[in-house]
N, C-alpha and C. Protein backbone atom coordinates (compact mmCIF):
# COMPACT_ATOMS: atom_id res chain seq x y z
N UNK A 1 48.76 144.65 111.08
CA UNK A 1 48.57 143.62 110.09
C UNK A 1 47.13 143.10 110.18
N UNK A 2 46.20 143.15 108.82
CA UNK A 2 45.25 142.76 108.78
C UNK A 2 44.62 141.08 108.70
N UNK A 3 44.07 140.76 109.38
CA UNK A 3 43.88 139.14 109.31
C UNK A 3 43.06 139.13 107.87
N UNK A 4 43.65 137.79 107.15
CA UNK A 4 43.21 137.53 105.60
C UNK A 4 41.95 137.30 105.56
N UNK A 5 41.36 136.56 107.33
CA UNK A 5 40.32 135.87 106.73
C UNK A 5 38.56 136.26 107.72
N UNK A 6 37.75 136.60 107.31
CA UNK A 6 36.89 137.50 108.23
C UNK A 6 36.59 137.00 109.36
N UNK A 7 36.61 135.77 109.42
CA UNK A 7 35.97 135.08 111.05
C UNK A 7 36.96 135.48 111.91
N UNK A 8 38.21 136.15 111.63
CA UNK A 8 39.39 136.27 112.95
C UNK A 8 40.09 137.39 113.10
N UNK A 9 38.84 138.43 111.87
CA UNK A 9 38.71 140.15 112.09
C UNK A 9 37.75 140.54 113.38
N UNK A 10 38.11 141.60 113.66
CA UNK A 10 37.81 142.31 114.62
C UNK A 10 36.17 143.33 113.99
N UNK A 11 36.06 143.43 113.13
CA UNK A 11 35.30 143.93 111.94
C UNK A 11 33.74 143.57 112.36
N UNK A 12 32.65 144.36 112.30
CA UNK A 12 30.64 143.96 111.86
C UNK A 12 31.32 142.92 110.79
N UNK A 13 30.29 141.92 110.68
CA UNK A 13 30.30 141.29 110.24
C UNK A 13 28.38 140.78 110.13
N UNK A 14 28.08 140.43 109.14
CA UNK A 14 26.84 140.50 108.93
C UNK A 14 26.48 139.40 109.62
N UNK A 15 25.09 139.05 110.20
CA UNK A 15 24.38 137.78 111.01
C UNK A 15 24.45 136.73 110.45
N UNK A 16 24.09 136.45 108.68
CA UNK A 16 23.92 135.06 108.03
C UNK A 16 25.53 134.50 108.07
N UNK A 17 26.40 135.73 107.71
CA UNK A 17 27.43 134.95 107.36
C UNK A 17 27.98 133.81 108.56
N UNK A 18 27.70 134.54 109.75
CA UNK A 18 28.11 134.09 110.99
C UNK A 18 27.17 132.55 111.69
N UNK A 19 26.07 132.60 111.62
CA UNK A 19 25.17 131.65 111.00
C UNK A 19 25.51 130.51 110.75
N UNK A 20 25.93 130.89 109.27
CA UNK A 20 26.38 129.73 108.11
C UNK A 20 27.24 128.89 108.75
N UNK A 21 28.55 130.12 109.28
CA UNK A 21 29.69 129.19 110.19
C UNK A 21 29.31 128.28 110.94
N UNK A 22 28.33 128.75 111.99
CA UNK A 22 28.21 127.86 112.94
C UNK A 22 27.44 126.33 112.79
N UNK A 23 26.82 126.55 111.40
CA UNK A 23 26.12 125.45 110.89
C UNK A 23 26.88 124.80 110.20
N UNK A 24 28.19 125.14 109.79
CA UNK A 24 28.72 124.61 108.98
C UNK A 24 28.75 123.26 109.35
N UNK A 25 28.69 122.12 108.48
CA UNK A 25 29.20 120.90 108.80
C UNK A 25 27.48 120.08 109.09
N UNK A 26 26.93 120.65 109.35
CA UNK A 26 25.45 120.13 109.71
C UNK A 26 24.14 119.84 108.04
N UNK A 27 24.07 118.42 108.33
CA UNK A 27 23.24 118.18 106.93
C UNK A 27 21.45 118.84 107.76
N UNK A 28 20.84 119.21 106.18
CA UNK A 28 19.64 119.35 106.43
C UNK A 28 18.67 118.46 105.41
N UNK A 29 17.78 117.79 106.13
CA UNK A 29 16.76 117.23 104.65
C UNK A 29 15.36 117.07 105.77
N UNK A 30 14.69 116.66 104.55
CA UNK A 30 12.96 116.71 105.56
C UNK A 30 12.78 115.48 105.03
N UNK A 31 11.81 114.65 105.80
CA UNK A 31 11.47 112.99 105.64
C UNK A 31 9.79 113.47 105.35
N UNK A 32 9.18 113.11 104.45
CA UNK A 32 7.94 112.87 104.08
C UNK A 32 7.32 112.14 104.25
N UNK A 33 6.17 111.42 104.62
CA UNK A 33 5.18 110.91 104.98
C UNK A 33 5.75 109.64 105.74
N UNK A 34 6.01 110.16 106.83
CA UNK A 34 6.43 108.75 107.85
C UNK A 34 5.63 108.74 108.97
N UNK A 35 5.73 107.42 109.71
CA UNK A 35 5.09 107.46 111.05
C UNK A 35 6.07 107.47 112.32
N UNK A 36 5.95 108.78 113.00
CA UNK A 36 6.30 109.06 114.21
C UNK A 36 5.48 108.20 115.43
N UNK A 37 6.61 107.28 115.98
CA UNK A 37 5.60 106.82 117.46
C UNK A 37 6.91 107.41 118.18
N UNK A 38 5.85 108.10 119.76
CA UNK A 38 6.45 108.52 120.96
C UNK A 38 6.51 108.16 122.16
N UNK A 39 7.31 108.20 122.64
CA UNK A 39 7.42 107.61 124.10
C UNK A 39 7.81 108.34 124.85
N UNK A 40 7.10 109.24 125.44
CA UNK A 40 7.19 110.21 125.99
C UNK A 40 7.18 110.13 127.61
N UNK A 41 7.72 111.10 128.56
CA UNK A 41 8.07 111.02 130.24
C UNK A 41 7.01 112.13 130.78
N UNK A 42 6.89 113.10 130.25
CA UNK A 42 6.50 114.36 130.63
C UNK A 42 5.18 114.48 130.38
N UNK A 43 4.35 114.13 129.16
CA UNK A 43 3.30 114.49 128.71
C UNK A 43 2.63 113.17 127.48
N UNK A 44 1.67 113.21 127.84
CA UNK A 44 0.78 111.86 127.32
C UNK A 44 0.82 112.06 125.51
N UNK A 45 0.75 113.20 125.01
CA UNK A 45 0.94 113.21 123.73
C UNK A 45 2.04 114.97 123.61
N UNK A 46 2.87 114.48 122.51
CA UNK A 46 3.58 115.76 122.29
C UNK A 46 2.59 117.36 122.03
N UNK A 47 3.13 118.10 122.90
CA UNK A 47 2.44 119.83 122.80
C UNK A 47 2.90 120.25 121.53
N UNK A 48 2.40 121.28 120.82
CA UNK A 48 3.00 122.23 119.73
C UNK A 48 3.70 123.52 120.17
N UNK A 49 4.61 123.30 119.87
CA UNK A 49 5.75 124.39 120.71
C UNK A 49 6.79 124.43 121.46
N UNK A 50 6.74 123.10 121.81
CA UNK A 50 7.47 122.38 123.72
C UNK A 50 8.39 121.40 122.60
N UNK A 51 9.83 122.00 123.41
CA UNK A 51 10.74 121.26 123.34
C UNK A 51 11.14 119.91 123.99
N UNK A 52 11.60 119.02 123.17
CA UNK A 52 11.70 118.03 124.03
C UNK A 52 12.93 117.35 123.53
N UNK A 53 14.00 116.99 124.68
CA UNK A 53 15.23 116.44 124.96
C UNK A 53 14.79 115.23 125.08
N UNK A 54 15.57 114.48 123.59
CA UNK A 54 15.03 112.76 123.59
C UNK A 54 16.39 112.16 122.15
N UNK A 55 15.96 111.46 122.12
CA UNK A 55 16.34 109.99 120.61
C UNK A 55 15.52 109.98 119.90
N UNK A 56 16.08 110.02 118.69
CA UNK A 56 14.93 110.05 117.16
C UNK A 56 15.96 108.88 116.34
N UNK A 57 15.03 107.78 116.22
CA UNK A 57 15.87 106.86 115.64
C UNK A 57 14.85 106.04 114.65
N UNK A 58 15.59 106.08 113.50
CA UNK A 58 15.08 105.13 112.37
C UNK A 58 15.08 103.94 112.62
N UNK A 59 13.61 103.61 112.31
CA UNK A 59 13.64 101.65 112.96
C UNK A 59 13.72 101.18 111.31
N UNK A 60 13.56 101.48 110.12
CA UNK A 60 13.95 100.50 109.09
C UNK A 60 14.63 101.40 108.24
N UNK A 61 15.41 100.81 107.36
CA UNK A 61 16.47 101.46 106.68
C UNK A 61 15.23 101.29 104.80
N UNK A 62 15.09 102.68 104.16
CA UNK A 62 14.47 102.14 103.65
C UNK A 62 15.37 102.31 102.15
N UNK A 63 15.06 101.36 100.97
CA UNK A 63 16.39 101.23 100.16
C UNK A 63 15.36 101.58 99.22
N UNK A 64 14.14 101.21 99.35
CA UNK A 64 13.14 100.95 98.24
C UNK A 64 11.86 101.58 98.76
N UNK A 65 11.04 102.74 97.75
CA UNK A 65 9.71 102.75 98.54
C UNK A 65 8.60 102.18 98.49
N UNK A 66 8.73 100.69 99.30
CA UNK A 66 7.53 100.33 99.17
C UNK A 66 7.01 100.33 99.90
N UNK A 67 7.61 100.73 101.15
CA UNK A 67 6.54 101.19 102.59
C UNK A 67 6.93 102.28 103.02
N UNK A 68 6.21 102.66 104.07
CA UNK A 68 6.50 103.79 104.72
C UNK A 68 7.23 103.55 105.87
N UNK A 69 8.43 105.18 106.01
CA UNK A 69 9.44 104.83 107.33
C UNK A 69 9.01 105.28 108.01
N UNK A 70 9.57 104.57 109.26
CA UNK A 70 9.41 104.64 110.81
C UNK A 70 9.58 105.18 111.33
N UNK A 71 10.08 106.17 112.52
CA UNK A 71 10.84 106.61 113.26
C UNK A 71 10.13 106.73 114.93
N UNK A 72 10.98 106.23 115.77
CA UNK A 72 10.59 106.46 117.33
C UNK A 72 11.28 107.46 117.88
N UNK A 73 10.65 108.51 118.85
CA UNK A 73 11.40 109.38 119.38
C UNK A 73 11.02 109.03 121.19
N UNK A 74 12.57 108.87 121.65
CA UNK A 74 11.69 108.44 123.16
C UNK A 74 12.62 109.91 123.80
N UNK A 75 11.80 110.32 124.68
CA UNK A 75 12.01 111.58 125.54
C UNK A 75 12.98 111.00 126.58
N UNK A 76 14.11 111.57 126.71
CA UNK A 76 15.05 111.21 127.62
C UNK A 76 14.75 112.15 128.93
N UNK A 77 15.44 111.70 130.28
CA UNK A 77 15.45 112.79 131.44
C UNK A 77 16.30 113.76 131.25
N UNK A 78 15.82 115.32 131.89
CA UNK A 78 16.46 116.25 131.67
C UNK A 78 18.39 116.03 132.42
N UNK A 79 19.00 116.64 131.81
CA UNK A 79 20.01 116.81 132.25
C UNK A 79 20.32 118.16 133.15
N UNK A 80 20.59 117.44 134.56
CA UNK A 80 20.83 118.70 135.54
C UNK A 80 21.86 118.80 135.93
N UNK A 81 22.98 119.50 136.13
CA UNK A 81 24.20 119.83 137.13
C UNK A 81 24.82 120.41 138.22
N UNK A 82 25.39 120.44 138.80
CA UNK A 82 25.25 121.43 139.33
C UNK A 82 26.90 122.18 139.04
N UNK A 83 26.80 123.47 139.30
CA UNK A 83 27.94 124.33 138.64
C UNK A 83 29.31 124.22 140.05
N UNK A 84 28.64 124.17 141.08
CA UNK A 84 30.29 123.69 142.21
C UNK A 84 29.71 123.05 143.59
N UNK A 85 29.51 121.28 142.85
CA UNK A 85 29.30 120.22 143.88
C UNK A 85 30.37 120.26 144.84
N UNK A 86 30.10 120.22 145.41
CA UNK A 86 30.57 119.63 146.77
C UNK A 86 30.98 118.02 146.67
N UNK A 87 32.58 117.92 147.45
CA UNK A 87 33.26 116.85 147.25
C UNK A 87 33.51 116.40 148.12
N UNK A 88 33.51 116.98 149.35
CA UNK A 88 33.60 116.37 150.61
C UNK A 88 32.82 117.22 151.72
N UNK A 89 31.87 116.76 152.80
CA UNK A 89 31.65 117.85 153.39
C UNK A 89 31.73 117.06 154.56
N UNK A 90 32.38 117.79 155.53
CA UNK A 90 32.59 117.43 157.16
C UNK A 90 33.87 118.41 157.44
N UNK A 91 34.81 118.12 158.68
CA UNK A 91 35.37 118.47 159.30
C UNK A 91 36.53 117.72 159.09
N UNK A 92 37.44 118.90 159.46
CA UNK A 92 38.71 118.14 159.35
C UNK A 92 39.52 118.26 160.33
């Protein structure tokens, strides 16, 4: 019995379609002429290229354009784990 629906075939399946899925649900838009301030941990001004794990948050809501929007991005600390901490260590 063939599954009806392609994501739960066994089947090639082309790259975009697969893509699309995984984006599904995700808005896209671009903000035009705003001012970015940073607050950055790592580096005194942002590199071109270098990723950075942080908060991007709108400081004014704008309804009307009569100014220009805001946005602050502050660089958060990396997130480290470890894959099998240790929960007790001594003797028993």
């Amino acid at each position: 019995m063939e599954a009806k629906n392609n994501k739960h075939s066994r089947k090639p399946r082309l790259v975009g379609g697969i893509i699309g899925e995984m984006l599904q649900g995700w808005n896209r838009s671009t903000e035009l002429c705003v001012d970015l301030k940073t607050i950055l941990r790592s580096d005194s001004k942002m590199k071109a290229g270098k990723n950075y794990q942080g908060i991007l948050r709108r400081d004014e809501i704008c309804e009307e354009f009569h100014y220009d929007e805001h946005f602050t991005f502050t660089e958060t600390a990396p997130w480290f784990s470890k894959r099998n901490p240790r929960v007790f260590v001594g003797k028993l």
